[in-house]
N, C-alpha and C. Protein backbone atom coordinates (compact mmCIF):
# COMPACT_ATOMS: atom_id res chain seq x y z
N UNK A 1 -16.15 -22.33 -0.98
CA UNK A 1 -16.33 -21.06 -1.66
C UNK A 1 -15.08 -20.73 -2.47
N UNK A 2 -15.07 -20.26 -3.64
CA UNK A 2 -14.36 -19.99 -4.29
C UNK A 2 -13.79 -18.50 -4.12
N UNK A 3 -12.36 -18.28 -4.10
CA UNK A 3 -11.79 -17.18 -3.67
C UNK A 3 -11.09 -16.42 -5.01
N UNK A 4 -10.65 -15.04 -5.30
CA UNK A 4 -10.04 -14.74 -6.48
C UNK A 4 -8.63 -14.68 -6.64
N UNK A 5 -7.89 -14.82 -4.76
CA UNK A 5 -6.60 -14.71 -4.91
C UNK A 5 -6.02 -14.91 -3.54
N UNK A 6 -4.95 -15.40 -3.31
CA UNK A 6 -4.79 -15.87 -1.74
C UNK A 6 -4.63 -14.78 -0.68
N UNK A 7 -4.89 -14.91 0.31
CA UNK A 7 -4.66 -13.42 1.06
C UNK A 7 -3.61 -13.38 1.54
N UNK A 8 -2.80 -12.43 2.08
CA UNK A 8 -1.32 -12.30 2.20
C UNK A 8 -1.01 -11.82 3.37
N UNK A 9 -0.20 -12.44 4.56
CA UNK A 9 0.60 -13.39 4.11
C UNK A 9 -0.49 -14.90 4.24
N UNK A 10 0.00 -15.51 3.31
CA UNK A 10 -0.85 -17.35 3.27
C UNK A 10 -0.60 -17.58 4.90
N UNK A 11 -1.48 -18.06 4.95
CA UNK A 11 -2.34 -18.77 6.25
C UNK A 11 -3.34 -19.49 6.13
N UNK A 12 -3.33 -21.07 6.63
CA UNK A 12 -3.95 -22.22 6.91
C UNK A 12 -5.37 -21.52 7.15
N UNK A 13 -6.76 -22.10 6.45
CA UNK A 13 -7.97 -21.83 6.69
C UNK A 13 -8.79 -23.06 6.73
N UNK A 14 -9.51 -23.13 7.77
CA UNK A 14 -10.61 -24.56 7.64
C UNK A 14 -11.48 -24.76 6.32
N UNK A 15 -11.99 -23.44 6.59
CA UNK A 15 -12.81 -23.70 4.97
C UNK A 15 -12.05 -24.04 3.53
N UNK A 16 -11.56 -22.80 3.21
CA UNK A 16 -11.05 -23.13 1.80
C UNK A 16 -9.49 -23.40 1.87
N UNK A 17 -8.90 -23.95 3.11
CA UNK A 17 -7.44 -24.61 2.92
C UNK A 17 -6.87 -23.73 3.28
N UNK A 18 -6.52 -22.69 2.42
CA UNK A 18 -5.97 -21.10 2.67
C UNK A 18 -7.30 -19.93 2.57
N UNK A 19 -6.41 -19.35 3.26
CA UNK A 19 -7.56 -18.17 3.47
C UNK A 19 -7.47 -16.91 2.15
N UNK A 20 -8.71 -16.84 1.09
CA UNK A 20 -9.11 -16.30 0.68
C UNK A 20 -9.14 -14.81 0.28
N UNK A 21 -8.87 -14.21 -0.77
CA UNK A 21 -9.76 -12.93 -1.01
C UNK A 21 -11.30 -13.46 -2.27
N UNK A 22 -12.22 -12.53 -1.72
CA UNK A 22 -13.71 -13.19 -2.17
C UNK A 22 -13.84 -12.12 -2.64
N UNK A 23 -13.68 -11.06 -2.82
CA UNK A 23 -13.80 -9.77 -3.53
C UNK A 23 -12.70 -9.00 -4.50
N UNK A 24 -13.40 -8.33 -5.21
CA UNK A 24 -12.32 -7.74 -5.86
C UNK A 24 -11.78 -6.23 -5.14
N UNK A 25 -12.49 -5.85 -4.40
CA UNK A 25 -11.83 -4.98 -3.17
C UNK A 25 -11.00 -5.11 -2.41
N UNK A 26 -11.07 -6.57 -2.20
CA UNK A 26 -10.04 -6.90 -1.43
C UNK A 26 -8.62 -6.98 -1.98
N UNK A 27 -8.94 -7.76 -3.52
CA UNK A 27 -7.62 -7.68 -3.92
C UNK A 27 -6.64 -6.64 -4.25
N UNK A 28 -7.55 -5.48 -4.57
CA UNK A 28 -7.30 -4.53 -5.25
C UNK A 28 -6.58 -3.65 -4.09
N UNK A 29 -7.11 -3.84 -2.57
CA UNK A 29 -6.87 -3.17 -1.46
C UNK A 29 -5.09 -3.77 -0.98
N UNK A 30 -5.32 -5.08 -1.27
CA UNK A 30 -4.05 -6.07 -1.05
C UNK A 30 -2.85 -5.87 -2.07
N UNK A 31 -3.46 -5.54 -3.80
CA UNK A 31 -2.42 -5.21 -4.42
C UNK A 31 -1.51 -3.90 -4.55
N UNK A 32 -2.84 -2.76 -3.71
CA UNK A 32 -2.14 -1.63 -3.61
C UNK A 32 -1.09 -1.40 -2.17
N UNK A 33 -1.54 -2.12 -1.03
CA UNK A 33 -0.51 -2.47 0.09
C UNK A 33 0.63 -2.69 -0.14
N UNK A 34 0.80 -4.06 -1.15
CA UNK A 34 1.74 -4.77 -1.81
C UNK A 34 2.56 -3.72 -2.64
N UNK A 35 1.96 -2.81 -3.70
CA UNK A 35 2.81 -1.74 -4.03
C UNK A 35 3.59 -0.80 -3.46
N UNK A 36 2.76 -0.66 -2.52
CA UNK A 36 3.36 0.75 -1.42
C UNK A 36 4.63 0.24 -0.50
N UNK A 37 4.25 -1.08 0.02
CA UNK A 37 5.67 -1.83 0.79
C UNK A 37 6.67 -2.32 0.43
N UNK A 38 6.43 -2.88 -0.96
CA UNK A 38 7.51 -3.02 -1.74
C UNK A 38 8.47 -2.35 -2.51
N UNK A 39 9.76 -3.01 -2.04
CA UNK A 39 11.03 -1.39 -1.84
C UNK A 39 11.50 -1.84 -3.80
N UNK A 40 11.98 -0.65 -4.64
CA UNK A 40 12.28 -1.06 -5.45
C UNK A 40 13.43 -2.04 -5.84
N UNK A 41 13.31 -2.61 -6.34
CA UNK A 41 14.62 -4.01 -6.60
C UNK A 41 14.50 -5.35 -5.90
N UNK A 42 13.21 -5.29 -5.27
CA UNK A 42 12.79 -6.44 -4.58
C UNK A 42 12.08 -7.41 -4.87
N UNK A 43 11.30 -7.25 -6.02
CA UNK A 43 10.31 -7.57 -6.74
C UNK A 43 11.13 -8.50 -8.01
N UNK A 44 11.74 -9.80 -8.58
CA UNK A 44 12.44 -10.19 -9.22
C UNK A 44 11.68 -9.76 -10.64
N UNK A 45 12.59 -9.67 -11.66
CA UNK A 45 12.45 -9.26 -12.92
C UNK A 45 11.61 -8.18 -13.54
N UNK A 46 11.17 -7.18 -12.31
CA UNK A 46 10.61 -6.09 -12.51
C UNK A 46 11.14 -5.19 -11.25
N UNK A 47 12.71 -4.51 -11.46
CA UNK A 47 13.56 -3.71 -10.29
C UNK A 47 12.66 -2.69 -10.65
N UNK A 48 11.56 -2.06 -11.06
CA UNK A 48 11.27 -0.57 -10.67
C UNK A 48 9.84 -0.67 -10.14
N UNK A 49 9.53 -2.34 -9.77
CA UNK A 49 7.77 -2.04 -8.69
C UNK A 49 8.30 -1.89 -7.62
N UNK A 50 7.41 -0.93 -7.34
CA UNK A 50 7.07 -0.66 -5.63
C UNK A 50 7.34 0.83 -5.14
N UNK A 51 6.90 0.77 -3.96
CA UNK A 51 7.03 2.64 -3.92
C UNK A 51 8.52 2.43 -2.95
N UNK A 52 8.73 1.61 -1.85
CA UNK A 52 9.34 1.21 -0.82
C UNK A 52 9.46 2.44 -0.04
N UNK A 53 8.84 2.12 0.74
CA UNK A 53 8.14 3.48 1.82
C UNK A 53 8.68 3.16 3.05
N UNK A 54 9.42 2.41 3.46
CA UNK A 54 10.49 1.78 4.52
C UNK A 54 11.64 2.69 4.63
N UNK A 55 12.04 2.91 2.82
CA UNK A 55 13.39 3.91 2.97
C UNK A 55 13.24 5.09 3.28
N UNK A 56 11.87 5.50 3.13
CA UNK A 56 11.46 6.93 3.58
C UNK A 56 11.74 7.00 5.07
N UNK A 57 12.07 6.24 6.15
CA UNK A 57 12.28 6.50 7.10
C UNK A 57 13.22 7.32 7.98
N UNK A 58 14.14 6.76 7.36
CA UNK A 58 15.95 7.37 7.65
C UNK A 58 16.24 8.85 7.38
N UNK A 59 14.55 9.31 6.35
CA UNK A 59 14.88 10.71 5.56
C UNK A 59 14.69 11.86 7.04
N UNK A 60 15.11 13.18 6.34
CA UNK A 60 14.61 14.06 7.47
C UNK A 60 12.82 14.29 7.32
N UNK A 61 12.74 14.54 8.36
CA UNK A 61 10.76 14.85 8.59
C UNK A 61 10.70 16.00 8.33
N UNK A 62 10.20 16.50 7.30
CA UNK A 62 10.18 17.81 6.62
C UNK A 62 8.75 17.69 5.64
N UNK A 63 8.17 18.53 5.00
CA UNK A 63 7.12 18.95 4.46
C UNK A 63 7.28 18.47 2.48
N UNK A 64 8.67 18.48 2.19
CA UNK A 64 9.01 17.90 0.92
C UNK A 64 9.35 16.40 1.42
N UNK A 65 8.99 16.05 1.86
CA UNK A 65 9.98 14.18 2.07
C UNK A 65 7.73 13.40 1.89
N UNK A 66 6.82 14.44 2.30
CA UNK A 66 5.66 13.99 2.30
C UNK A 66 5.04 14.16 0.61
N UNK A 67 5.77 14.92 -0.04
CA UNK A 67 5.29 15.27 -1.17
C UNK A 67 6.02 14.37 -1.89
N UNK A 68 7.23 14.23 -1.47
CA UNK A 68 8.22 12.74 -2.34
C UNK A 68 7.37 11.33 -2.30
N UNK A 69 6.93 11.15 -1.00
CA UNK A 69 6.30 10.01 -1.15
C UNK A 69 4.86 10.13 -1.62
N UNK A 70 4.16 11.09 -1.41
CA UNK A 70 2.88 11.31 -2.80
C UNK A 70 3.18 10.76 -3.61
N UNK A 71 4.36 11.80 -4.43
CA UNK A 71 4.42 11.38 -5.59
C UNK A 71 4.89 10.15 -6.37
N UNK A 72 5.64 9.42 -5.33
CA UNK A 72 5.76 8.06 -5.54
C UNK A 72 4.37 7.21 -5.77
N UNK A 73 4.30 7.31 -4.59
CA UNK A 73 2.88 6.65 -4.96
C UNK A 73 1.82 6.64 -5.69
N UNK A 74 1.80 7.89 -6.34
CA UNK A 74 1.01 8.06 -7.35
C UNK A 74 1.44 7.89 -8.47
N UNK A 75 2.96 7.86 -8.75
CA UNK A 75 3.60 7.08 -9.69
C UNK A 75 3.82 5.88 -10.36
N UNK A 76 3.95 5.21 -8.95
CA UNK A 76 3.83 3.57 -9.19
C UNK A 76 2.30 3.51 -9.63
N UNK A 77 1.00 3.60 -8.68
CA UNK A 77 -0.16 3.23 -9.17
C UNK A 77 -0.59 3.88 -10.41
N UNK A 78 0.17 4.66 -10.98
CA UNK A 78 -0.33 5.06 -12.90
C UNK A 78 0.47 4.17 -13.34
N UNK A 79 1.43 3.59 -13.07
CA UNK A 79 2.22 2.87 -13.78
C UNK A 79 2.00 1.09 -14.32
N UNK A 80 1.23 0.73 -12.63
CA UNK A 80 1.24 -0.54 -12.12
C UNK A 80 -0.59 -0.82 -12.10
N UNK A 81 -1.09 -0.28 -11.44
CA UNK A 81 -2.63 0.17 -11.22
C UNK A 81 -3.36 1.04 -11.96
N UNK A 82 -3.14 1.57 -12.98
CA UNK A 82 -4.08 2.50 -13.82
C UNK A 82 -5.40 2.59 -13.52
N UNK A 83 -6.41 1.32 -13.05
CA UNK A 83 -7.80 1.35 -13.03
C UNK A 83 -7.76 1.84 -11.34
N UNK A 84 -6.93 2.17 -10.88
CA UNK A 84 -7.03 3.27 -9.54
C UNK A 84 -6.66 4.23 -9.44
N UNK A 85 -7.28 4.92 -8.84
CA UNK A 85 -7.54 6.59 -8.58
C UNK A 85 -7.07 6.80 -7.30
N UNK A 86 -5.71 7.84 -7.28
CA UNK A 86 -5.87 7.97 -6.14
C UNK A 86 -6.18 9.56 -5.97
N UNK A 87 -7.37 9.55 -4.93
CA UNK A 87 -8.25 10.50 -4.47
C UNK A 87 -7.71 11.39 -3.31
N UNK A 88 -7.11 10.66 -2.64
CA UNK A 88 -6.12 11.42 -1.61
C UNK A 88 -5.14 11.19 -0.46
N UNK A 89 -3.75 11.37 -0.49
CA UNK A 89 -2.85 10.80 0.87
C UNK A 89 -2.65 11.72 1.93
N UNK A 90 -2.97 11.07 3.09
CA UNK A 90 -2.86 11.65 4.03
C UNK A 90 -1.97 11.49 5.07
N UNK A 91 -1.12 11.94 5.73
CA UNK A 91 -0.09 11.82 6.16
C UNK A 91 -0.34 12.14 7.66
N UNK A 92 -0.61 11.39 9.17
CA UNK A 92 -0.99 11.53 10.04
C UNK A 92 0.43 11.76 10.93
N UNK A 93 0.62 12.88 11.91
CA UNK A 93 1.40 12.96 12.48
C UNK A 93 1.22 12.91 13.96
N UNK A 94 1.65 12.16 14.61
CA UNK A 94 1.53 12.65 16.79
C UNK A 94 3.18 12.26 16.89
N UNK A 95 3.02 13.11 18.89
CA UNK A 95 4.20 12.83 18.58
C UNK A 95 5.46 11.40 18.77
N UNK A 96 4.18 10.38 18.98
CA UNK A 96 4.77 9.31 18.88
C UNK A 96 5.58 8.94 17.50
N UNK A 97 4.99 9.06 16.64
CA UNK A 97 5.12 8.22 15.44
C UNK A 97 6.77 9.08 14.78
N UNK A 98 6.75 10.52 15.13
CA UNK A 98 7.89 11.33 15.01
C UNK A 98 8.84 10.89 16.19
N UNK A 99 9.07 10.45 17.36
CA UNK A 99 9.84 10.27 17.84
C UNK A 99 10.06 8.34 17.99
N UNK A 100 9.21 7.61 16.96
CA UNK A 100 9.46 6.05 16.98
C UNK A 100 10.08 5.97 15.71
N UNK A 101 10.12 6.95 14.87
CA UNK A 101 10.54 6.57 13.41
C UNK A 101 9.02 6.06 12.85
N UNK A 102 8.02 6.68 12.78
CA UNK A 102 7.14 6.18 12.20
C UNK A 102 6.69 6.65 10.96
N UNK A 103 6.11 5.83 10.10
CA UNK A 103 5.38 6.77 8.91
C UNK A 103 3.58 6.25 9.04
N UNK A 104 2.99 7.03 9.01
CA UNK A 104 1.35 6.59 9.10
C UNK A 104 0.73 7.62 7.89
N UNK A 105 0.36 6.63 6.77
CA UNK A 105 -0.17 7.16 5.62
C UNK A 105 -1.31 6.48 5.17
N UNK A 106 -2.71 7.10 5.26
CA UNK A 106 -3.79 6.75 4.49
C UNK A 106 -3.72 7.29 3.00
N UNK A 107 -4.75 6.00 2.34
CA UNK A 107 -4.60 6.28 0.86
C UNK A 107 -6.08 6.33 0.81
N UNK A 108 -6.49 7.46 0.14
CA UNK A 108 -8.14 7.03 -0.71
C UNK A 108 -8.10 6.91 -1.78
N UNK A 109 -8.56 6.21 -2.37
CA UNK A 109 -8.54 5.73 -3.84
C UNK A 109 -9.78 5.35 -3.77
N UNK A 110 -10.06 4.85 -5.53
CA UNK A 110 -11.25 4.89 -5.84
C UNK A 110 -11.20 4.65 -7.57
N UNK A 111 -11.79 3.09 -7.96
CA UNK A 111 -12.15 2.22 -9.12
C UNK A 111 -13.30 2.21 -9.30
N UNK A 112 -13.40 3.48 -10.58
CA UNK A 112 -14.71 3.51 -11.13
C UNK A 112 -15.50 2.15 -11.40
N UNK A 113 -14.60 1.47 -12.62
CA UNK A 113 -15.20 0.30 -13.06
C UNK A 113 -15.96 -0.80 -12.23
N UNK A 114 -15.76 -0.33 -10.69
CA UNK A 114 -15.83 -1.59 -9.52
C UNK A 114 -17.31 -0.98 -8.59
N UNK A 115 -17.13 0.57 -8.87
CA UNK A 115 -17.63 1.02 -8.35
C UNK A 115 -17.38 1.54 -6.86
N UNK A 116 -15.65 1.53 -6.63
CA UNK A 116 -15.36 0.77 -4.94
C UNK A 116 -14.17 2.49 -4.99
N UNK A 117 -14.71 2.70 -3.41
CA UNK A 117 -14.29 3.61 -3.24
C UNK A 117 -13.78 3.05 -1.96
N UNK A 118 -12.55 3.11 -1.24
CA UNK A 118 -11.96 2.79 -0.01
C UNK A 118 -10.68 3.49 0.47
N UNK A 119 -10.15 3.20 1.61
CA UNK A 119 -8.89 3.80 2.52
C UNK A 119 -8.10 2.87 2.90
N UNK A 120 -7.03 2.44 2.35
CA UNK A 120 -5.89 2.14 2.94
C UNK A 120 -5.31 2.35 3.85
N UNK A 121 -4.63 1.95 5.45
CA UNK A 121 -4.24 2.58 6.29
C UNK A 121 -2.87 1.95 6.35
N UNK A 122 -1.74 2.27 6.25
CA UNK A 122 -0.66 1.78 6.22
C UNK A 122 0.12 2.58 7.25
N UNK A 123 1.05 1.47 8.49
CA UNK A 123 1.56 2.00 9.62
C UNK A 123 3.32 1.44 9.29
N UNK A 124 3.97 2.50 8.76
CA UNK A 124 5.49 1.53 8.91
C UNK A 124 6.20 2.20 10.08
N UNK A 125 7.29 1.22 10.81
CA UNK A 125 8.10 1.83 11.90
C UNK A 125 9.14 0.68 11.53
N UNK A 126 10.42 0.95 12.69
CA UNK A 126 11.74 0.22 12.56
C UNK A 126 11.33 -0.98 13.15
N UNK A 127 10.08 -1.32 14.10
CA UNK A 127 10.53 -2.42 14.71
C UNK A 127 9.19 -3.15 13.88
């Protein structure tokens, strides 16, 4: 079966050698992950991709540090992603994730042209 792009991270697959993305949801789900984790200056010959949502950690937990990273993110994907929409971030709090250093942020977005409406769930912590 023919795939549109490798899935990340590469890993050995019986079928097609490496394991696959077969959709364009998928990729699109994989390239916006890829945006959000990637810290700026990491990315060679393009220092301003990525939202890097890692450094948001160290910040204080306050009500503007959630609107900073909105707006990142909705920055990079007009910038990087144009044919995505993002529909809405949600910022989940317990009190684990506040006392592990955690950040837990869903993304809804949504590509008219694809017709694909989906949620990102992205979990960062120190360890």
């Amino acid at each position: 079966m023919a795939g549109l792009s490798p899935k990340l991270p590469v890993r050995r697959d019986k079928v097609n050698g490496f394991a696959l993305n077969t959709t364009y949801q998928q990729v699109v789900q994989q390239n916006l992950k890829n945006l959000v984790l990637t810290s700026p200056g990491e990315r060679m010959m393009d220092p301003e991709f990525g939202v890097g949502i890692r450094s948001f950690l160290f910040e204080q937990n306050y009500i503007g540090l959630r609107n900073d990273i909105e707006d990142r993110i909705r920055t990079q994907v007009d910038i990087y992603m144009p044919f995505v929409t993002i529909e809405q971030v949600i910022f989940s709090e317990d009190e684990a994730s506040v006392d592990s250093n955690r950040i837990n942020v869903s993304i809804e977005y949504s590509v008219d042209a694809l017709a694909i409406f989906d949620l990102l769930d992205i979990s960062v912590s120190l360890s």
